[in-house]
N, C-alpha and C. Protein backbone atom coordinates (compact mmCIF):
# COMPACT_ATOMS: atom_id res chain seq x y z
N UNK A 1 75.84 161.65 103.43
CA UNK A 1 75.15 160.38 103.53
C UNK A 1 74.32 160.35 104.81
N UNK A 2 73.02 159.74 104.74
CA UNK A 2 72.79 159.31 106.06
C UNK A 2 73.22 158.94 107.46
N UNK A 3 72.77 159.49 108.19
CA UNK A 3 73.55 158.90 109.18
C UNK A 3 72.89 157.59 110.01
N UNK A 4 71.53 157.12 109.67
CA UNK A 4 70.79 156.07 110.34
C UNK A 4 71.95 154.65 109.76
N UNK A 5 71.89 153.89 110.80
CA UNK A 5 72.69 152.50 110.26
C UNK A 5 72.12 151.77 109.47
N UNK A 6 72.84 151.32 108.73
CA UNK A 6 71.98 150.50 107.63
C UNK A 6 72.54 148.72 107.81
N UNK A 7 71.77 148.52 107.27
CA UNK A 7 72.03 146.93 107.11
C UNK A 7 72.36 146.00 105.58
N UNK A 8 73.06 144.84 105.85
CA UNK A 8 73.64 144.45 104.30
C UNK A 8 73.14 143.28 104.06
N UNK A 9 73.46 142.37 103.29
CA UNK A 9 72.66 141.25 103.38
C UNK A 9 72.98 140.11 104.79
N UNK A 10 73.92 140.55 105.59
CA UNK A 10 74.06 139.29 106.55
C UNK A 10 73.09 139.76 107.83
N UNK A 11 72.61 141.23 107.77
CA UNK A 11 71.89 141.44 108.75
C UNK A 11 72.57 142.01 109.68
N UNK A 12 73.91 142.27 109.52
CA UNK A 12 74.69 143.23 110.63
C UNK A 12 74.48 144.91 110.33
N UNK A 13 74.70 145.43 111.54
CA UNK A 13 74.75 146.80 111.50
C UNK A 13 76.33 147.85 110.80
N UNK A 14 75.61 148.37 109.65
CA UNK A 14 77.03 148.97 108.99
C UNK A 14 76.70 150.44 108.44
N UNK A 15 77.47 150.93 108.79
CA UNK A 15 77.43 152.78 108.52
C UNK A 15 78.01 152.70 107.76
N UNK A 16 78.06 154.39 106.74
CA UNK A 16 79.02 154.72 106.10
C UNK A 16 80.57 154.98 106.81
N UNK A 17 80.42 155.41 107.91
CA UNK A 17 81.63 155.40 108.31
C UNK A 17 82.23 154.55 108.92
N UNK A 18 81.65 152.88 109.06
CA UNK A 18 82.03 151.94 109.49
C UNK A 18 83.42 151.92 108.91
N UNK A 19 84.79 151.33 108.90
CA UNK A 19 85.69 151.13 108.62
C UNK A 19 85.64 149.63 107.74
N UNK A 20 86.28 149.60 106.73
CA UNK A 20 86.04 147.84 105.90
C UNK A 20 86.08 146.61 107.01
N UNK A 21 87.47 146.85 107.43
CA UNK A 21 87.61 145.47 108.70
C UNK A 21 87.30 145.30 109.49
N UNK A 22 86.30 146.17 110.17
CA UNK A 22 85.11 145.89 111.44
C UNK A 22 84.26 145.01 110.77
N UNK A 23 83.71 145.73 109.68
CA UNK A 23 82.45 145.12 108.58
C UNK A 23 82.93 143.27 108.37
N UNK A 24 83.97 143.11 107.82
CA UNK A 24 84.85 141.65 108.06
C UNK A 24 85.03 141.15 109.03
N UNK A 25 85.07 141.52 110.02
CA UNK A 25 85.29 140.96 111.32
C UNK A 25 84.12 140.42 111.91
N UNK A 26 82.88 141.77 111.76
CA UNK A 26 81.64 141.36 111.82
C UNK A 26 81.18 140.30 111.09
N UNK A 27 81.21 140.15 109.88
CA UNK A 27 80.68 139.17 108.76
C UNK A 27 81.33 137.66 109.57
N UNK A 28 82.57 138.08 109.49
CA UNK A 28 83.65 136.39 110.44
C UNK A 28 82.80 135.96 111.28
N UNK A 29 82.60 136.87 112.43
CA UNK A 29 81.92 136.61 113.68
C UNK A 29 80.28 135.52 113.18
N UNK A 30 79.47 136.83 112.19
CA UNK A 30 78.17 135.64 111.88
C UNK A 30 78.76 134.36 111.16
N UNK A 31 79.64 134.47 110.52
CA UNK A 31 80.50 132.61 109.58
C UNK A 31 80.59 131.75 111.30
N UNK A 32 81.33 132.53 112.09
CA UNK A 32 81.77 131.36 113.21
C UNK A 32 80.51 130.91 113.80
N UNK A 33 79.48 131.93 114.10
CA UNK A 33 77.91 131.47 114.90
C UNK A 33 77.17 130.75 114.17
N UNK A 34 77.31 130.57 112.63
CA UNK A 34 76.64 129.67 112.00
C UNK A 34 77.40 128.46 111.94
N UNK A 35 78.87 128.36 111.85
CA UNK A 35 79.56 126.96 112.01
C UNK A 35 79.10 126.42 113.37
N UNK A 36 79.07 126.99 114.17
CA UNK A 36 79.11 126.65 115.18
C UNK A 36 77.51 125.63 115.68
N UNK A 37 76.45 126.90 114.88
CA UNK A 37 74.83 126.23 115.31
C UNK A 37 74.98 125.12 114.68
N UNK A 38 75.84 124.93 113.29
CA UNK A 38 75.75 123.71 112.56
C UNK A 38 76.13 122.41 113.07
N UNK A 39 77.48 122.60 114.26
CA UNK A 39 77.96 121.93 114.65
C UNK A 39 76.81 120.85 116.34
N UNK A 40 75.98 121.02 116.14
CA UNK A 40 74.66 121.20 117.15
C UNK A 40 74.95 119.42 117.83
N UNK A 41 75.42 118.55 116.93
CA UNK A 41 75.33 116.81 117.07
C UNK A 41 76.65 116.49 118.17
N UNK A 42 77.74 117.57 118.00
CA UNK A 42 79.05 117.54 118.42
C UNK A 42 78.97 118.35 119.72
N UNK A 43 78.24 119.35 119.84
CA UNK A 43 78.03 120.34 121.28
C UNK A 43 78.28 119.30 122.52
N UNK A 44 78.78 119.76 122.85
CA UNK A 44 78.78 119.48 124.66
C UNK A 44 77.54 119.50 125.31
N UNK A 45 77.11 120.95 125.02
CA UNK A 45 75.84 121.75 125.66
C UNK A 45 75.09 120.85 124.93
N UNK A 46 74.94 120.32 123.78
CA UNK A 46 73.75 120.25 123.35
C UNK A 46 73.32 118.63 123.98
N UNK A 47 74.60 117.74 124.75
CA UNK A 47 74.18 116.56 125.41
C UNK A 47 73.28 116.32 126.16
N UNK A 48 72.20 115.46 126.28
CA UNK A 48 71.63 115.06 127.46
C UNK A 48 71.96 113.84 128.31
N UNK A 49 71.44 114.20 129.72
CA UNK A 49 71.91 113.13 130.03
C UNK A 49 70.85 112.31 130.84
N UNK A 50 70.84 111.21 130.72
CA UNK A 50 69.68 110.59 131.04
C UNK A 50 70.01 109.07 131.74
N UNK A 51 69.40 109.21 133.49
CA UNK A 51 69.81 107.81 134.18
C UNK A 51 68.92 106.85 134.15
N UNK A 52 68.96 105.75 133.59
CA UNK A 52 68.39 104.54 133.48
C UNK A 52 68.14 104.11 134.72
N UNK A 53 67.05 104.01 135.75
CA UNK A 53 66.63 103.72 136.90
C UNK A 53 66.09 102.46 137.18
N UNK A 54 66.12 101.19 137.63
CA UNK A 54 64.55 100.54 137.67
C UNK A 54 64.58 100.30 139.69
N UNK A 55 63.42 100.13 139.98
CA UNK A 55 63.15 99.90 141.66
C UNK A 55 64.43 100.74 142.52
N UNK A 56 64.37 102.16 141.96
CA UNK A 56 65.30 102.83 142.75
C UNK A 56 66.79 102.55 142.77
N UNK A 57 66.83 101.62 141.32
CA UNK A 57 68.49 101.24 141.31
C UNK A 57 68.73 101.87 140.31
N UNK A 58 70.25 102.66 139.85
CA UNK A 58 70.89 103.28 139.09
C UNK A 58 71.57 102.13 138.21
N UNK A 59 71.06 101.99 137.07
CA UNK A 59 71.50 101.00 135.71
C UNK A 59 72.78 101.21 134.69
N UNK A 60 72.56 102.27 134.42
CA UNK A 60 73.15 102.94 133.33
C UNK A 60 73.02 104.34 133.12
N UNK A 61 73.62 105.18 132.35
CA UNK A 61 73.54 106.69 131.64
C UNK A 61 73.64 106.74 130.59
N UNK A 62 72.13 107.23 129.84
CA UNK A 62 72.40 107.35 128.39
C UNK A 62 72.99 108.85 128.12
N UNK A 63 73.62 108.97 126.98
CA UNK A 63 74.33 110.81 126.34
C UNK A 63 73.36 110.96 125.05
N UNK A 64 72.60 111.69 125.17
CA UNK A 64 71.59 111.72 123.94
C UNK A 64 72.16 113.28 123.20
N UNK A 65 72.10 113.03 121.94
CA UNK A 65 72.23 114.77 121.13
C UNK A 65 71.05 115.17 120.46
N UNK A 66 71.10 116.07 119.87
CA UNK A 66 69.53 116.22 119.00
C UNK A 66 69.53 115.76 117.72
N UNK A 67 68.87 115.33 117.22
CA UNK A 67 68.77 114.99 115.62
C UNK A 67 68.44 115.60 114.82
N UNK A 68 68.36 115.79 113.66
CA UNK A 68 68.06 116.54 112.23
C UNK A 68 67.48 115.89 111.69
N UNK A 69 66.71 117.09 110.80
CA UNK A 69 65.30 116.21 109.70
C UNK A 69 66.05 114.86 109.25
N UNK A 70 67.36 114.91 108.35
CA UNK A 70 67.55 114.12 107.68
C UNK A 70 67.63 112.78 108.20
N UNK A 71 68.18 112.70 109.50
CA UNK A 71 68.16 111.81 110.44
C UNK A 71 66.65 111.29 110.67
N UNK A 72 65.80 111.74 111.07
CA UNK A 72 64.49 111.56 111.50
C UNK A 72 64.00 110.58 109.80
N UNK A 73 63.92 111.20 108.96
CA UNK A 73 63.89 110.74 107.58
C UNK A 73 64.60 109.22 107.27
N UNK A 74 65.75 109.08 107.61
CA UNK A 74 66.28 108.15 106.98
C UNK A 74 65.69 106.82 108.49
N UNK A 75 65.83 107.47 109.69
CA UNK A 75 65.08 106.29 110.62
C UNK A 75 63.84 106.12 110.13
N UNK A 76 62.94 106.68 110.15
CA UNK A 76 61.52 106.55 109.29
C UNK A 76 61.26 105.43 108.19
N UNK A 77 62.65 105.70 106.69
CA UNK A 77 62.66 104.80 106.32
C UNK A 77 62.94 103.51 106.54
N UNK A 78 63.64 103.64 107.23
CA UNK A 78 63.89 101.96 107.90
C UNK A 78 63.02 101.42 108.56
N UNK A 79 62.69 102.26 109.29
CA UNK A 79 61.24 101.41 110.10
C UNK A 79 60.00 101.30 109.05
N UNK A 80 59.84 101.53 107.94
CA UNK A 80 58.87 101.18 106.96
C UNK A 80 59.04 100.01 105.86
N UNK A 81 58.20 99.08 105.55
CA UNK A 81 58.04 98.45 104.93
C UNK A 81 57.46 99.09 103.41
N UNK A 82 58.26 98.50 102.34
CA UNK A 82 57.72 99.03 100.91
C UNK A 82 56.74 97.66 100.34
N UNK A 83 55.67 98.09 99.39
CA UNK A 83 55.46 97.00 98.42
C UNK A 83 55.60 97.63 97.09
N UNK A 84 55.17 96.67 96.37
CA UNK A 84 55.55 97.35 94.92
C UNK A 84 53.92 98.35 94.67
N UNK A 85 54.72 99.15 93.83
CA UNK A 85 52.63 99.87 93.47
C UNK A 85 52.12 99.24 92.98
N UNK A 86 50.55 99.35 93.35
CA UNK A 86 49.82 98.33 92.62
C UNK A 86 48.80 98.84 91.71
N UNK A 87 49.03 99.87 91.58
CA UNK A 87 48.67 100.84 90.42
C UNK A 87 49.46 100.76 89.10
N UNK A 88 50.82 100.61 89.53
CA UNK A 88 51.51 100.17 88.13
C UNK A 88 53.24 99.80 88.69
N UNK A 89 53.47 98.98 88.63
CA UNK A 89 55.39 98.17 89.58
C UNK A 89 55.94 99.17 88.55
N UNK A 90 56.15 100.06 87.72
CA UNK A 90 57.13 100.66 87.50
C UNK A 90 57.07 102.31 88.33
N UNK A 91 56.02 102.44 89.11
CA UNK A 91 56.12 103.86 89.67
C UNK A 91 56.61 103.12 90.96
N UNK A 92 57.23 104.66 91.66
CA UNK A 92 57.68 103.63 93.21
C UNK A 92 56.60 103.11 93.72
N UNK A 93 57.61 102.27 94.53
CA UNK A 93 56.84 101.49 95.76
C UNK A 93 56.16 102.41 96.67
N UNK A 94 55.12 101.59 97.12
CA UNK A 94 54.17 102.64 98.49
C UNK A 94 54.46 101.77 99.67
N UNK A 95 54.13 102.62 100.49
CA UNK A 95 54.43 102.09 102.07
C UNK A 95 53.13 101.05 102.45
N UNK A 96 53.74 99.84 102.79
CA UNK A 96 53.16 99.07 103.85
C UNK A 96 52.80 98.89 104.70
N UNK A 97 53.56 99.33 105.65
CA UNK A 97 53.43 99.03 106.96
C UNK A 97 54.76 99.99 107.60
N UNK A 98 54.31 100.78 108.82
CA UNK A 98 55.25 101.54 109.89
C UNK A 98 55.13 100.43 110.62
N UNK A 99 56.90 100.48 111.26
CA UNK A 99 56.51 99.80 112.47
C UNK A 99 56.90 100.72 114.08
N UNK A 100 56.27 101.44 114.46
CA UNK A 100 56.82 102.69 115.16
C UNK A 100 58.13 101.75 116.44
N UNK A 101 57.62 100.45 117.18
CA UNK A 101 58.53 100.29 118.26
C UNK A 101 60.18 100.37 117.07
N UNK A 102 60.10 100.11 116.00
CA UNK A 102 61.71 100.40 115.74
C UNK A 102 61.87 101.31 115.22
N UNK A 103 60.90 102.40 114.65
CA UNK A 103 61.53 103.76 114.41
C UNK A 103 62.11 103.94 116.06
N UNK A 104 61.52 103.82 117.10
CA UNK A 104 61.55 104.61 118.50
C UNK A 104 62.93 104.04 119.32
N UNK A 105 63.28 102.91 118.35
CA UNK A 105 64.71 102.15 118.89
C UNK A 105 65.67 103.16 117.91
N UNK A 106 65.32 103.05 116.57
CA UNK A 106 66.28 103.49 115.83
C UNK A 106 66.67 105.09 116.53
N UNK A 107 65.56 105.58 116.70
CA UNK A 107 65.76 107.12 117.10
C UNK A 107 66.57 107.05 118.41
N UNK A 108 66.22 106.31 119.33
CA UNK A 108 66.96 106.43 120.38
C UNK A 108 68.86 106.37 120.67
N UNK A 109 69.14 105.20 119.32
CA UNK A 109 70.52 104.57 118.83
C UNK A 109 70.92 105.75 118.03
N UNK A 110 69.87 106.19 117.17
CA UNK A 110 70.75 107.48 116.44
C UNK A 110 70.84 108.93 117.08
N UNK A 111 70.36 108.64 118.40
CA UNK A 111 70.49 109.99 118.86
C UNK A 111 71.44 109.92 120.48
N UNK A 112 71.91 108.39 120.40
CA UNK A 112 73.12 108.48 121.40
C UNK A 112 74.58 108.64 120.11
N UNK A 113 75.53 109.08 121.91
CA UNK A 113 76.57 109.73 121.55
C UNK A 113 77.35 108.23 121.01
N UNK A 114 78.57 108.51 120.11
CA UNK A 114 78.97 107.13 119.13
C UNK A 114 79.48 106.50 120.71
N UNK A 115 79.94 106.82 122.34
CA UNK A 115 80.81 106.33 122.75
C UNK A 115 79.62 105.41 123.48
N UNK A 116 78.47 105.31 123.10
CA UNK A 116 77.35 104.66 124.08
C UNK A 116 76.82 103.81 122.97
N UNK A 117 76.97 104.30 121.32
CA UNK A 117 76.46 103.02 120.60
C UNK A 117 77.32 101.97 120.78
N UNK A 118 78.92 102.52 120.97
CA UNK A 118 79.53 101.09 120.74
C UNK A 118 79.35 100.49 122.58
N UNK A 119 79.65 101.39 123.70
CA UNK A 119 79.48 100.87 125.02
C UNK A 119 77.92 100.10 125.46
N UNK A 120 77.06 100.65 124.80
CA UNK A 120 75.98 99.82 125.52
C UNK A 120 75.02 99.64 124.65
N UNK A 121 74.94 100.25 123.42
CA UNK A 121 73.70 99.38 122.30
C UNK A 121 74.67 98.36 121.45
N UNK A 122 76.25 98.70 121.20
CA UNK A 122 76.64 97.80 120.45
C UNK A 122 77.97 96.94 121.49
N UNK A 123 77.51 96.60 122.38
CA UNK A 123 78.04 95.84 123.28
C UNK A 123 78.34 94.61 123.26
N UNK A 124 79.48 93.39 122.64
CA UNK A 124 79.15 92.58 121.72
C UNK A 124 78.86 91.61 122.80
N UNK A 125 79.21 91.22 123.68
CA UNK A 125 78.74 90.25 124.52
C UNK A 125 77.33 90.57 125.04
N UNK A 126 77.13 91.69 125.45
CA UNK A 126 75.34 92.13 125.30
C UNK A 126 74.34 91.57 124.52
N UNK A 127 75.25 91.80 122.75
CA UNK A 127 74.52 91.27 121.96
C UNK A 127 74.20 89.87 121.24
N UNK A 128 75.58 89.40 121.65
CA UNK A 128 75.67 87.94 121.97
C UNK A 128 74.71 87.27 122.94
N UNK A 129 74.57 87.46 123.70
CA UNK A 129 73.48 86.78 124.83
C UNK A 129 71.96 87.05 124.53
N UNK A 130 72.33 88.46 124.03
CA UNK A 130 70.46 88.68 123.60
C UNK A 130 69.83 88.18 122.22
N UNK A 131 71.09 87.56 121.67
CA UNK A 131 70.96 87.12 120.75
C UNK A 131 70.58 88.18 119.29
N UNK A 132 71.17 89.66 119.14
CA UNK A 132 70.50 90.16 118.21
C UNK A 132 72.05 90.54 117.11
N UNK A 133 71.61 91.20 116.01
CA UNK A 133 72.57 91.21 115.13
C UNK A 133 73.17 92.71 114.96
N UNK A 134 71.96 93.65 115.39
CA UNK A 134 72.17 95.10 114.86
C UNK A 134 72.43 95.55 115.94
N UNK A 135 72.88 96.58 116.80
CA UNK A 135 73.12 97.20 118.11
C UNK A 135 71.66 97.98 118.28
N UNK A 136 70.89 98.35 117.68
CA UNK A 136 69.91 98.97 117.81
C UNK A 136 68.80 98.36 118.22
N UNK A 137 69.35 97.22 117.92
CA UNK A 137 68.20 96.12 118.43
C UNK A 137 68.12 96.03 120.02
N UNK A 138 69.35 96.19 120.72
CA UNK A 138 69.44 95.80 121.93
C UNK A 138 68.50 96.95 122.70
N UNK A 139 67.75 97.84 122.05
CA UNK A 139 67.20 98.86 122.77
C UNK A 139 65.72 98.57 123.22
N UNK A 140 65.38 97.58 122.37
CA UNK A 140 64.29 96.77 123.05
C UNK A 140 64.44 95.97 124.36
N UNK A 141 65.50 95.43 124.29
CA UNK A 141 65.72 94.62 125.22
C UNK A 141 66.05 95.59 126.66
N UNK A 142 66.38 96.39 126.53
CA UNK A 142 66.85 97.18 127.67
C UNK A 142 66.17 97.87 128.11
N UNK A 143 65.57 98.67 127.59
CA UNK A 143 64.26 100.02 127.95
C UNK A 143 62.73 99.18 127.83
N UNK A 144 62.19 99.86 129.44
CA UNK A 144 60.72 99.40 129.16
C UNK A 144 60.31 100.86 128.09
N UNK A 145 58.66 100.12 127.95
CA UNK A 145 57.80 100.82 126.49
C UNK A 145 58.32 102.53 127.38
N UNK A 146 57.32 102.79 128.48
CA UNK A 146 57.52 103.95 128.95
C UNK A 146 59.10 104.37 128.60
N UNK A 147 59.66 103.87 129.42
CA UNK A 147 61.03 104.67 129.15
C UNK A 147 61.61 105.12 127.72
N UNK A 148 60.74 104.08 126.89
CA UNK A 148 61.38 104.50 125.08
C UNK A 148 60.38 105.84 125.06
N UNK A 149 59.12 105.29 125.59
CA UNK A 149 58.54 106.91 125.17
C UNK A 149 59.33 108.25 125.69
N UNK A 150 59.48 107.89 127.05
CA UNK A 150 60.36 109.28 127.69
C UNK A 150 61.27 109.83 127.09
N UNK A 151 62.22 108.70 126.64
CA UNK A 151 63.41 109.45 126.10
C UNK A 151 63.37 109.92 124.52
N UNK A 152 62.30 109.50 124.14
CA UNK A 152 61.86 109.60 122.30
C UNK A 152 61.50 111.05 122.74
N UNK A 153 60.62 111.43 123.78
CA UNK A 153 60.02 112.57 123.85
C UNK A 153 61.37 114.17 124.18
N UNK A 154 61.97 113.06 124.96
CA UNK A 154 63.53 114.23 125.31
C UNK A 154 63.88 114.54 124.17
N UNK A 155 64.29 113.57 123.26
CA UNK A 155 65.14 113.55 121.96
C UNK A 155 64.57 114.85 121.09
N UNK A 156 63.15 114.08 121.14
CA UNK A 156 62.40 115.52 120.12
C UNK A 156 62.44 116.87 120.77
N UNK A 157 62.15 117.04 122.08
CA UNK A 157 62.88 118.47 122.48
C UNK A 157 64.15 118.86 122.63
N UNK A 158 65.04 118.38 122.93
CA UNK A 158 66.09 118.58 122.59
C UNK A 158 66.60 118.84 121.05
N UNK A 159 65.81 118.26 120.15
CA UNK A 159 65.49 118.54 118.91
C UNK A 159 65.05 119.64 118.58
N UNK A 160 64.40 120.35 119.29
CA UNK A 160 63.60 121.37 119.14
C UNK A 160 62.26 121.39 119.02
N UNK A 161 61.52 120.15 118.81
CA UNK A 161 60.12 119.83 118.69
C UNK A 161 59.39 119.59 119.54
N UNK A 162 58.35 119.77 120.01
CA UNK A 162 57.83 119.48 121.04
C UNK A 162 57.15 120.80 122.20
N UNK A 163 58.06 121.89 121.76
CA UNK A 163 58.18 123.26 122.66
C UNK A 163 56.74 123.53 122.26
N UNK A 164 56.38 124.51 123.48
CA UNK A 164 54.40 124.38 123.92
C UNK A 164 54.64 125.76 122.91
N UNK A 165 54.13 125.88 121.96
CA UNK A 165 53.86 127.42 121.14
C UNK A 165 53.00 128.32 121.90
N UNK A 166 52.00 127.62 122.28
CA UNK A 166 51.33 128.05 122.94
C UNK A 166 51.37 129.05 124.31
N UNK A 167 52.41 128.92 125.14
CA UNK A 167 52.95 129.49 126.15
C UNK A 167 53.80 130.61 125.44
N UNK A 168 54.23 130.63 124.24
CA UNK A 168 55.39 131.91 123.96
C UNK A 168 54.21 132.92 123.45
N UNK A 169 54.83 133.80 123.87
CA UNK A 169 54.03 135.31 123.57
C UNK A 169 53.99 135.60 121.97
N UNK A 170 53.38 136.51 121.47
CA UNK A 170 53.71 136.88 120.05
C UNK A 170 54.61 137.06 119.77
N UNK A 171 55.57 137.76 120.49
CA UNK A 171 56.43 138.37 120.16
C UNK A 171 57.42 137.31 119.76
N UNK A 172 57.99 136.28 120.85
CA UNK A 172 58.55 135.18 120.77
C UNK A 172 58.22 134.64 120.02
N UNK A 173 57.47 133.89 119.27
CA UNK A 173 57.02 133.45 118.41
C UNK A 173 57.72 133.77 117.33
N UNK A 174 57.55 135.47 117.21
CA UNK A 174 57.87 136.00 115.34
C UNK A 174 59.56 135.79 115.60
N UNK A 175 60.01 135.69 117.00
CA UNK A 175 61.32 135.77 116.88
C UNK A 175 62.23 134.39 116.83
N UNK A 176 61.28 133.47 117.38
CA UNK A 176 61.77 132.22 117.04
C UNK A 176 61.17 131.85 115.68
């Protein structure tokens, strides 16, 4: 047989004379690195952390994680208004109206950690005084415009979006 290493479908390196339970062990190893990338919302590492400042005073700390399409998707829908089609009410509805300041609340609420939705967006005496009903709401009230942009903009890199393509070499590129 050859002696160059060959490869199988997971992309690991396997000889003929590899032994079966290296080959398994190997295969385990890529199962745990993919549970693991999956696990990306729960990471430690993957937290940010972000201090709420105003006139040089320390406010608060938000814990931000990254979000997923599906996430991004389902805030989207909420921040959109439907009407019926007006081409014909039995095909779906078309969009109305975005309203971006509450996609940019929603994103911010769905991309803190659960111990900060309930501590400081769903804060009930918070939300009692500000008078609102949803915890996500209170993110208006708290963050100026800039600061929603800042941290919308963290979120999406930390997301992964946002990274300059432009600065990575070819090579990087084909490898990301």
């Amino acid at each position: 047989m050859d002696d160059k290493k060959k490869t199988d479908l997971t992309g690991l390196n396997t000889s003929a004379y590899e032994p079966e339970a290296q080959k398994k062990d190997a295969e385990y190893d890529l199962l745990t690195a993919l549970l693991e990338t999956a696990e990306f919302k729960n990471s430690e590492d993957a937290i940010t952390e972000i201090d709420i400042k105003r006139n040089g005073r320390y406010m608060f700390t938000l814990h931000l994680h990254p979000i997923s399409d599906a996430d991004t998707r389902r805030i989207r829908k909420k921040a959109t208004t439907y009407m019926p089609n007006p081409n014909n009410r039995k095909l779906p509805p078309v969009e109305k109206e975005f309203n971006s300041a509450k996609f940019n609340s929603l994103l911010i609420y769905t991309a803190s950690t659960d111990e900060d939705r309930k501590k400081v967006w769903g804060n009930r005496q918070l939300m009692d005084k500000l008078d609102v009903t949803e915890p996500w709401e209170t993110v208006d009230h708290l963050l100026l415009f800039g600061e929603k942009m800042d941290i919308c903009d963290r979120i999406m890199e930390s997301s992964g979006m946002g990274e300059d393509e432009e600065s990575a070499s070819p090579e990087e590129y084909v490898k990301n």
